[in-house]
Structure formats: structure tokens, C-alpha cells
C-alpha atoms as a PDB file:
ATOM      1  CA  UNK A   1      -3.648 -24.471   0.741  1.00  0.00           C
ATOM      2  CA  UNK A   2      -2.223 -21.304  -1.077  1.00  0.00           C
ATOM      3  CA  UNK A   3      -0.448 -22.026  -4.486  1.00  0.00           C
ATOM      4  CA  UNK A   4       3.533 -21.181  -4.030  1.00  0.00           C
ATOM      5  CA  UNK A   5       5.588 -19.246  -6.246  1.00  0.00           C
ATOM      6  CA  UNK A   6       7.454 -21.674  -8.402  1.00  0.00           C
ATOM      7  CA  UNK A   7      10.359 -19.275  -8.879  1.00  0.00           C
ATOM      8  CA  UNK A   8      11.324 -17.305 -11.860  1.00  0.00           C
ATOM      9  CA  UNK A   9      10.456 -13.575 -12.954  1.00  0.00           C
ATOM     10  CA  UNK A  10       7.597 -11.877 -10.943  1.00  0.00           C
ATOM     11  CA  UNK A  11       6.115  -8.559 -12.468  1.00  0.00           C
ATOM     12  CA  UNK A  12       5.550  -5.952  -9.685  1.00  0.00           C
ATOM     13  CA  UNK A  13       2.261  -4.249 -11.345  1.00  0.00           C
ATOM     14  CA  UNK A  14       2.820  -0.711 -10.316  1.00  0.00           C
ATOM     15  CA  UNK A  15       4.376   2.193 -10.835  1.00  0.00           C
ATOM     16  CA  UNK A  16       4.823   3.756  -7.864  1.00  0.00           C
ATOM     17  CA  UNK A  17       8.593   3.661  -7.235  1.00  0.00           C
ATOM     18  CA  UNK A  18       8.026   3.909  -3.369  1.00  0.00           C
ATOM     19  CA  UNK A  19       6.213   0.922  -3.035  1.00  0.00           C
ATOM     20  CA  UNK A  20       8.166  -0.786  -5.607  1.00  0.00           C
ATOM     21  CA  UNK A  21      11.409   0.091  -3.734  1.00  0.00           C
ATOM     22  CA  UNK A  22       9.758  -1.244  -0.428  1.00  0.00           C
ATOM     23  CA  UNK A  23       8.606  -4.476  -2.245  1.00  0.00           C
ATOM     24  CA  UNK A  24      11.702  -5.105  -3.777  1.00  0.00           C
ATOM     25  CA  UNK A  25      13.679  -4.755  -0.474  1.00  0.00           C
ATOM     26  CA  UNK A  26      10.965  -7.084   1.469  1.00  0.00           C
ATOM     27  CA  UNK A  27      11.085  -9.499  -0.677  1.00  0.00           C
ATOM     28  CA  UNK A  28      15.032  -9.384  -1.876  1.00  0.00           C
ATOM     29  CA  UNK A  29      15.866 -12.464   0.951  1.00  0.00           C
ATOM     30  CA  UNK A  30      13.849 -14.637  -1.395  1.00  0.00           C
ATOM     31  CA  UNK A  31      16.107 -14.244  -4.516  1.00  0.00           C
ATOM     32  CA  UNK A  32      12.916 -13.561  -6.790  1.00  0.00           C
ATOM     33  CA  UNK A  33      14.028 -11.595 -10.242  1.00  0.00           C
ATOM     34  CA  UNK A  34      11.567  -9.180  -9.905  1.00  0.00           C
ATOM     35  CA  UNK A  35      10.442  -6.858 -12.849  1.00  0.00           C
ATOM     36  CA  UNK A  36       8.493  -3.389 -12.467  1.00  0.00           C
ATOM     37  CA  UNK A  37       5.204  -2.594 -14.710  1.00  0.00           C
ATOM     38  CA  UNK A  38       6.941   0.338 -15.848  1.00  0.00           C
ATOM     39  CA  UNK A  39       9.812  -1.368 -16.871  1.00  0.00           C
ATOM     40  CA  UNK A  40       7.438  -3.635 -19.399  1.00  0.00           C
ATOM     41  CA  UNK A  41       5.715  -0.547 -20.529  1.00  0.00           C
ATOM     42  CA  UNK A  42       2.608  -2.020 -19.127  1.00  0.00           C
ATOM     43  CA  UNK A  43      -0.659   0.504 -18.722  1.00  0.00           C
ATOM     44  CA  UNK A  44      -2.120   0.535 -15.499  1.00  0.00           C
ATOM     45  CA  UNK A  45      -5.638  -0.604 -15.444  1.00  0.00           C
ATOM     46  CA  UNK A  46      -9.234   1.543 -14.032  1.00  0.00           C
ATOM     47  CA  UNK A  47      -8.938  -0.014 -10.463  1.00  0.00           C
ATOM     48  CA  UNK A  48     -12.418  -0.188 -10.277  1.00  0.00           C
ATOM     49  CA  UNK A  49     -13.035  -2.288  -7.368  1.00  0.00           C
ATOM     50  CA  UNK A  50     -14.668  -1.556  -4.074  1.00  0.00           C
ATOM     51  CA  UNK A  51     -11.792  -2.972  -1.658  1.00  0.00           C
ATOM     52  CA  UNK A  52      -8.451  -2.796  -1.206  1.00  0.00           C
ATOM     53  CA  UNK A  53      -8.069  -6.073  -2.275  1.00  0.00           C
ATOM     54  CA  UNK A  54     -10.564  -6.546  -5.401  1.00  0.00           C
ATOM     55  CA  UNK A  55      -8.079  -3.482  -6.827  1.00  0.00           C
ATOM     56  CA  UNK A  56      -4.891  -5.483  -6.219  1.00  0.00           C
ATOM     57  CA  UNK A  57      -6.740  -8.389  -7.413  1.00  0.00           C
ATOM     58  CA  UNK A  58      -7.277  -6.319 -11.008  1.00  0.00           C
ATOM     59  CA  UNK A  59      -3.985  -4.817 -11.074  1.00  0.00           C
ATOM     60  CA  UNK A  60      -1.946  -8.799 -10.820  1.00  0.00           C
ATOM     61  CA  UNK A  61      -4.383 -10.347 -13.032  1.00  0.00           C
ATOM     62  CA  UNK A  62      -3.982  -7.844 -15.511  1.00  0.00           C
ATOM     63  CA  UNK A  63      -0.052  -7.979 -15.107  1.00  0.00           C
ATOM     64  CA  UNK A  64      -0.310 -12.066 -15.028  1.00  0.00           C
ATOM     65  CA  UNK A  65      -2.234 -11.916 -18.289  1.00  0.00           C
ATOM     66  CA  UNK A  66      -0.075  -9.230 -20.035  1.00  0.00           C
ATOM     67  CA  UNK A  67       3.301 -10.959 -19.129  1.00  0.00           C
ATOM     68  CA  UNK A  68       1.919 -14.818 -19.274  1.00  0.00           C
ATOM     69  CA  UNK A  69       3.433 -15.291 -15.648  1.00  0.00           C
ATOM     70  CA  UNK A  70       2.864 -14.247 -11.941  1.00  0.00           C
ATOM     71  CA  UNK A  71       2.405 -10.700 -11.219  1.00  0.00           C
ATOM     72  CA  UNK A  72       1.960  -9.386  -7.494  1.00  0.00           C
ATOM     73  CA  UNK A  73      -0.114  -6.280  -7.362  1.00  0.00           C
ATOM     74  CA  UNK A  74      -0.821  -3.833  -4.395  1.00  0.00           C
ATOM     75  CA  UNK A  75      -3.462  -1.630  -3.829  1.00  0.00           C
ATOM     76  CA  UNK A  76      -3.015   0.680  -0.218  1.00  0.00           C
ATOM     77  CA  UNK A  77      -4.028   3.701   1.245  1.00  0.00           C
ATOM     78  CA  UNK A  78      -5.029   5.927   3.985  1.00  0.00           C
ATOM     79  CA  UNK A  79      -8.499   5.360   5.671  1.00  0.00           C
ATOM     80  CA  UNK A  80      -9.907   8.021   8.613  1.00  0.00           C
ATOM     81  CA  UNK A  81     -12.676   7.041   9.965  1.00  0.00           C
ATOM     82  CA  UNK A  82     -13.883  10.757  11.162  1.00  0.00           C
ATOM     83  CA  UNK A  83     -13.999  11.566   7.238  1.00  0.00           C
ATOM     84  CA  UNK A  84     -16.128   8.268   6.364  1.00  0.00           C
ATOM     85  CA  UNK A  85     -13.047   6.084   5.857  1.00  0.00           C
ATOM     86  CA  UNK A  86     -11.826   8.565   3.310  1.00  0.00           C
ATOM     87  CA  UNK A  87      -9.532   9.025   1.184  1.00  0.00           C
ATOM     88  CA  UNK A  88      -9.229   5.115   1.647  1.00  0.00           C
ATOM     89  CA  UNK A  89      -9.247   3.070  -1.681  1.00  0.00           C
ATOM     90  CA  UNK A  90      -9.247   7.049  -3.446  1.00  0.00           C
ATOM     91  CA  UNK A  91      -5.595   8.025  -1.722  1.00  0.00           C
ATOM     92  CA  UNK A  92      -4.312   8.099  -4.838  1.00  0.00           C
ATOM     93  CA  UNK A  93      -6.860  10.172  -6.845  1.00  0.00           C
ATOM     94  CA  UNK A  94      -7.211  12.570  -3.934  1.00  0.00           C
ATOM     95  CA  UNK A  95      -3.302  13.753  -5.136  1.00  0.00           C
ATOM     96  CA  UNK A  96      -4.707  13.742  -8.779  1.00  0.00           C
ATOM     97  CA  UNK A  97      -2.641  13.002 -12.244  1.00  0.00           C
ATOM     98  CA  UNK A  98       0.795  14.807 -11.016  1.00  0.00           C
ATOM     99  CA  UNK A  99       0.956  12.394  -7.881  1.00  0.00           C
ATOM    100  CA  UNK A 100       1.326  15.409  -5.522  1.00  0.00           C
ATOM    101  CA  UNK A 101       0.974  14.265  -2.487  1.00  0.00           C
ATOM    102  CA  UNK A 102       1.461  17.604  -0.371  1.00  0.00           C
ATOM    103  CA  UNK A 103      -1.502  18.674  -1.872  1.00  0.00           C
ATOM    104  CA  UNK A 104      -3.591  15.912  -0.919  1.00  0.00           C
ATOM    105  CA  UNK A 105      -2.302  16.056   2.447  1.00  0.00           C
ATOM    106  CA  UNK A 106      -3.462  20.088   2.168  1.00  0.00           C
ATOM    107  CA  UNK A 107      -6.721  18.750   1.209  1.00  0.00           C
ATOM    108  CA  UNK A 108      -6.429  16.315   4.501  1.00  0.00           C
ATOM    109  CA  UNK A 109      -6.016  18.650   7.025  1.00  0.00           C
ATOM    110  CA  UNK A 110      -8.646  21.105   5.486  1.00  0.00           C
ATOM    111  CA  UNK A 111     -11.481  18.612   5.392  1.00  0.00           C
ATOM    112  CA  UNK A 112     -10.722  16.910   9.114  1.00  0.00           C
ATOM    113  CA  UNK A 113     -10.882  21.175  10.201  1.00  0.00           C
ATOM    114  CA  UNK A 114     -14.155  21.578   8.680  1.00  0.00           C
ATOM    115  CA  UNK A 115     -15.097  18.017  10.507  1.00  0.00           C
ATOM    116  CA  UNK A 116     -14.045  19.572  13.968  1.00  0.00           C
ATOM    117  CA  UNK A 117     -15.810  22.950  13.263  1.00  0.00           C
ATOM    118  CA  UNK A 118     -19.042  20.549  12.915  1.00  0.00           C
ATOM    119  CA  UNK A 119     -18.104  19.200  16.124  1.00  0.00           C
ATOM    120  CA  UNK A 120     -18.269  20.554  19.517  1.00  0.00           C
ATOM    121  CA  UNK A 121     -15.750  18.336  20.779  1.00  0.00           C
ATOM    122  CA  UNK A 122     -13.128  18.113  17.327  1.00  0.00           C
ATOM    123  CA  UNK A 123     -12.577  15.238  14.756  1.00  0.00           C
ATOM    124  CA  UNK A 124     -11.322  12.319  15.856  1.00  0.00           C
ATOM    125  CA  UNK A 125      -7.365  12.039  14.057  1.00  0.00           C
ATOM    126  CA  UNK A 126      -7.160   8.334  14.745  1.00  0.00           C
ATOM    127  CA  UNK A 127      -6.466   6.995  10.991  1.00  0.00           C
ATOM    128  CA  UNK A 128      -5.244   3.538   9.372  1.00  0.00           C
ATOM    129  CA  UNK A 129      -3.191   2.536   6.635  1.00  0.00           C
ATOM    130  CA  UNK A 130      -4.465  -0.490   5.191  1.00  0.00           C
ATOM    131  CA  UNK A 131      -2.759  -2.744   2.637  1.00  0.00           C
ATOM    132  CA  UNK A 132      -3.773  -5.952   0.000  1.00  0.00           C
ATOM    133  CA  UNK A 133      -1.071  -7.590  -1.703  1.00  0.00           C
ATOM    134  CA  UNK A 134      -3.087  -9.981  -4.721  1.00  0.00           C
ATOM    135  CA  UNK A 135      -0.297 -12.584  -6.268  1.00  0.00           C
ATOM    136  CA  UNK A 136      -1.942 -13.605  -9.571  1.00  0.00           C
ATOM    137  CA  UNK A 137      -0.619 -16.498 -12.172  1.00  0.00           C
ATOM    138  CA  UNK A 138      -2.118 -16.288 -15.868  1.00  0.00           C
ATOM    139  CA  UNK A 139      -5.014 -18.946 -15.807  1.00  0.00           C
ATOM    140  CA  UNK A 140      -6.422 -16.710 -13.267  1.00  0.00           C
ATOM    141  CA  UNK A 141      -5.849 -18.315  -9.603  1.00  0.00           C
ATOM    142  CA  UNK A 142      -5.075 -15.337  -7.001  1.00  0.00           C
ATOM    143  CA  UNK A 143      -3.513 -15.203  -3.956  1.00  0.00           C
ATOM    144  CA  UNK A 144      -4.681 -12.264  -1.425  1.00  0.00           C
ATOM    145  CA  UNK A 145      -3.109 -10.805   1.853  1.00  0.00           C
ATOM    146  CA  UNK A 146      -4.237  -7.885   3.510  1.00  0.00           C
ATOM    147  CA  UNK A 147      -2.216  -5.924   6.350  1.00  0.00           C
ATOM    148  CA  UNK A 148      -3.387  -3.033   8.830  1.00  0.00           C
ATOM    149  CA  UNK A 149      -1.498  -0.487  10.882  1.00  0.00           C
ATOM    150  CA  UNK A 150      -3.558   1.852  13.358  1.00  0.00           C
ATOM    151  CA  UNK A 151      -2.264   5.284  14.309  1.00  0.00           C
ATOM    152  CA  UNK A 152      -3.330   9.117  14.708  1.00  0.00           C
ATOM    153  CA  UNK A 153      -2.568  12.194  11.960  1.00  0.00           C
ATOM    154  CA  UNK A 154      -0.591  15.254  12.557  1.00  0.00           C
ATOM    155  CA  UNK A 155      -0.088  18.592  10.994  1.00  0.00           C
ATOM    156  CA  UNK A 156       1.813  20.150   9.258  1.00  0.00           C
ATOM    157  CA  UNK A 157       3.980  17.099   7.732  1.00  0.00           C
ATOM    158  CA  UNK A 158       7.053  16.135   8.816  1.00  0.00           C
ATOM    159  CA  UNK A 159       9.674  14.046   7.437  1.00  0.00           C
ATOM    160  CA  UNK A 160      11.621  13.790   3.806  1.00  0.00           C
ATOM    161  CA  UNK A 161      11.300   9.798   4.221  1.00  0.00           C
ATOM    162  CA  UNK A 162       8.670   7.816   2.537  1.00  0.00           C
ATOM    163  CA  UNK A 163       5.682   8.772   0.230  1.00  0.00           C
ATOM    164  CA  UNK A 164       2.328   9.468   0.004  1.00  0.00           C
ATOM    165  CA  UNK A 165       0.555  10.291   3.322  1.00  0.00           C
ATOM    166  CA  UNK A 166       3.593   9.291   5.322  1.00  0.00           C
ATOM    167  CA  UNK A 167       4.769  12.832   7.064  1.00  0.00           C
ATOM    168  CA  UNK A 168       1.168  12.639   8.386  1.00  0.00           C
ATOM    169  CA  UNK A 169       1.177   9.375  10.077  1.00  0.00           C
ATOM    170  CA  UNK A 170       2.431   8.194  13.266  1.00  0.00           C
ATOM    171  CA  UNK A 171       1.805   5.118  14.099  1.00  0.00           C
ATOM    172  CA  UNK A 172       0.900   3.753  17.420  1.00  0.00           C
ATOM    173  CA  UNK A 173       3.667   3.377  19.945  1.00  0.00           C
ATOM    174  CA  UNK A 174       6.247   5.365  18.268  1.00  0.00           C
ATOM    175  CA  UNK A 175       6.594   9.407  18.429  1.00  0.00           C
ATOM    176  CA  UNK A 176       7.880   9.616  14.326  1.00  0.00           C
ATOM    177  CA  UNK A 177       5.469   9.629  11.434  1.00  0.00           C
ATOM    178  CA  UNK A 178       6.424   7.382   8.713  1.00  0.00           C
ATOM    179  CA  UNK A 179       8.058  10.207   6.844  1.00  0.00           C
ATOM    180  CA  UNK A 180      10.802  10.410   9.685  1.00  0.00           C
ATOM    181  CA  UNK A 181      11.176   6.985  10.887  1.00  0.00           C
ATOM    182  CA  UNK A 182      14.501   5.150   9.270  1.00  0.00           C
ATOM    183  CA  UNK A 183      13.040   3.285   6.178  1.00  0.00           C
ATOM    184  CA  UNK A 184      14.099  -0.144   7.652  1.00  0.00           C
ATOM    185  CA  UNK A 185      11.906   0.463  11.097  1.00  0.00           C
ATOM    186  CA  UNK A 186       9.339   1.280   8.739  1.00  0.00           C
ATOM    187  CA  UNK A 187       9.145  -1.728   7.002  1.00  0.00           C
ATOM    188  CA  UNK A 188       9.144  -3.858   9.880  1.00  0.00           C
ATOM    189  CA  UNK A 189       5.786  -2.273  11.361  1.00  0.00           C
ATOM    190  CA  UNK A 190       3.873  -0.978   7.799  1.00  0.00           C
ATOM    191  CA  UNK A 191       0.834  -2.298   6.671  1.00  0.00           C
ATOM    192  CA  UNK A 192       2.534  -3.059   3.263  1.00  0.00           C
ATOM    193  CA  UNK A 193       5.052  -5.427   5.209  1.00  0.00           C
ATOM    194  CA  UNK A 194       2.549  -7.177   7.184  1.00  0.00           C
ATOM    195  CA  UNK A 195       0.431  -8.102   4.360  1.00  0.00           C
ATOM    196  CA  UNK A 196       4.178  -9.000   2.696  1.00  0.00           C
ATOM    197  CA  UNK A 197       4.704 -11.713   5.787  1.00  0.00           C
ATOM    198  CA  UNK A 198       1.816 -13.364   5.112  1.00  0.00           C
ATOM    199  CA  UNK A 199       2.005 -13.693   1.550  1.00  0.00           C
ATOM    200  CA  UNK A 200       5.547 -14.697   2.013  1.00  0.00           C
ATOM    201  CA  UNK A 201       4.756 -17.483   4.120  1.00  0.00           C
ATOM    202  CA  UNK A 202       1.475 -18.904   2.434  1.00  0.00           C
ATOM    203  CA  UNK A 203       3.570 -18.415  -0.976  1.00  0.00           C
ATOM    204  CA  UNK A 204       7.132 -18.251  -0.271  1.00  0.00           C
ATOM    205  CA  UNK A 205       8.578 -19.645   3.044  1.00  0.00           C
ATOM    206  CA  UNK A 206       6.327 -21.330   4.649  1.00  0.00           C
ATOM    207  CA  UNK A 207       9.097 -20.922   8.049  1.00  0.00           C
ATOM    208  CA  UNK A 208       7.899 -16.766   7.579  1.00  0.00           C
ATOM    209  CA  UNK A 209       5.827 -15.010   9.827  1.00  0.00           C
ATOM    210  CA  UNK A 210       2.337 -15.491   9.456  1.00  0.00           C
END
């Protein structure tokens, strides 16, 4: 049986003000204080791992340890099959130091049209965003929950909404990428929300959706 949040202060260990925004507002039913990495001043750590979820895993434990209580961490990103499963647990570093994510997308589009001129019949667009959410206490036990949501790419961008790779992504069923779709239908289908309903109800509210 999963270990359940006792209630108190939980450190958010990232920086990224998207996905702290989106974490904060999935989680805000619960009542949990929650404080941000940034607001402790805390560094982020080499997310050396080969998963998703072994880099959320480093990210909470670090936080736990740092702030002697639980930390939830995320680690997410864009995989594409056609390009290996890139940029995948290397999203981030693909828009380097300044976070510029137009540029990665840039870089995106420009490697899956080098894949289709190797291919007679084009690149496959399909794509995934894939999400681990690690919930880490400070003697070391950690939770993990990972969430998945299939889709295809387009190009150019569209959409002001979201971050990251989101005015590239539309996922299956609906005609919007992520950057256009309302923020709140967002969260109900993201890969960062499913892994969220899990944790939630293994940690949280055990009534949640699984």
C-alpha cells in the first residue's frame, strides 16, 4: 500500500512556473500548503536518470532531503517515436539554458523534415507526452506515478496557452493543440494530470480517480 501524505507543507521541486501553476491548481481541492523550489532557493539537481521517473525520483528526494519533509517532483516531456523517442527525457535541454522553447520547437520541425526526406513515404508525426510525478519523504521512501497522452504534431505552432511543446501538440480526439485549448480542458486530459489522479488517490483521496 502507498504511504499517504500526512498533511502539512509539500515542496514542489521545480522551477518551471507552468507546471508549478498546473500542479498547484490540480492539487488546490486537497488544501495542501504547497511551497515552490524556487521559493526555498533550492538548486536544481543533474537529472541524470534514464526515465522519466528515475529523474522525478532525484528531483523529490533531493527536495525531501533539503527541506526535511515531502517534496513531489516531476520530470515530463515530449517523446516522437519517428525521431527515436526524442527529445523525450532531453525536452528540456533541447530549448537550452534560456528555456526557449520556440527554438526547440524550430529544431522539431527541422529534424522530423530531414526524417521525411529519408523517407519515401514521410515521418510519422504521431508523438506522446509522457509524465512521472515521484512524491518523496526524507528517510527516502518514494512514491511514483506515471501518466501518458498520445497525439500527432503540427507546424507552425499555434496557441499563446501553455508551455513548452504545447502549440505543437494536439492530442487525440480534439482539433486544438495544447497551446489553444482552455487551460482547464487541458488539465483534465494531460499527461501531467493523469499521473496527478493517481498519485492523488494512492496518496491523497483514496475516493480519486485511479
Amino acid at each position: 500500500m502507498a504511504r499517504r501524505f500526512a498533511g502539512g507543507r509539500l515542496t514542489v521541486a521545480s522551477h518551471n512556473s507552468g507546471k508549478v501553476r498546473e500542479i498547484r491548481e490540480l492539487m488546490a481541492p486537497f488544501g495542501v500548503a504547497v511551497v515552490t523550489a524556487s521559493d526555498l532557493g533550492l538548486a536544481e539537481p543533474d537529472e541524470t536518470g534514464a526515465s522519466f521517473a528515475a529523474n522525478a525520483e532525484i528531483k523529490a528526494r533531493g527536495a525531501a532531503l533539503a527541506t526535511r519533509g515531502p517534496a513531489l517532483a516531476d520530470d515530463s516531456g515530449l517523446v516522437v517515436p519517428a525521431l527515436g523517442g526524442a527529445p523525450g527525457i532531453h525536452s528540456a535541454r533541447w530549448a537550452g539554458p534560456g528555456r526557449d522553447f520556440a527554438a526547440a520547437m524550430r529544431r522539431l520541425e527541422a529534424e522530423l523534415a530531414d526524417r521525411e526526406a529519408e523517407l519515401a513515404d514521410g515521418a510519422d508525426r504521431r508523438a506522446y507526452f509522457a509524465a512521472a510525478l515521484a512524491l518523496a519523504w526524507p528517510d527516502g521512501h518514494c512514491e511514483t506515478f506515471e501518466g501518458r497522452v498520445d497525439g500527432a504534431l503540427v507546424f507552425p505552432p499555434r496557441g499563446q496557452r501553455g508551455f513548452g511543446y504545447d502549440p505543437v501538440f494536439v492530442p487525440d480526439g480534439h482539433d486544438e493543440t495544447f497551446g489553444e485549448m482552455d487551460p482547464a480542458e487541458k488539465r483534465a486530459i494531460s499527461h501531467r494530470a493523469r499521473a496527478m489522479r493517481k498519485l492523488l488517490a494512492a496518496c491523497f483521496d483514496g475516493s480519486a480517480e485511479r
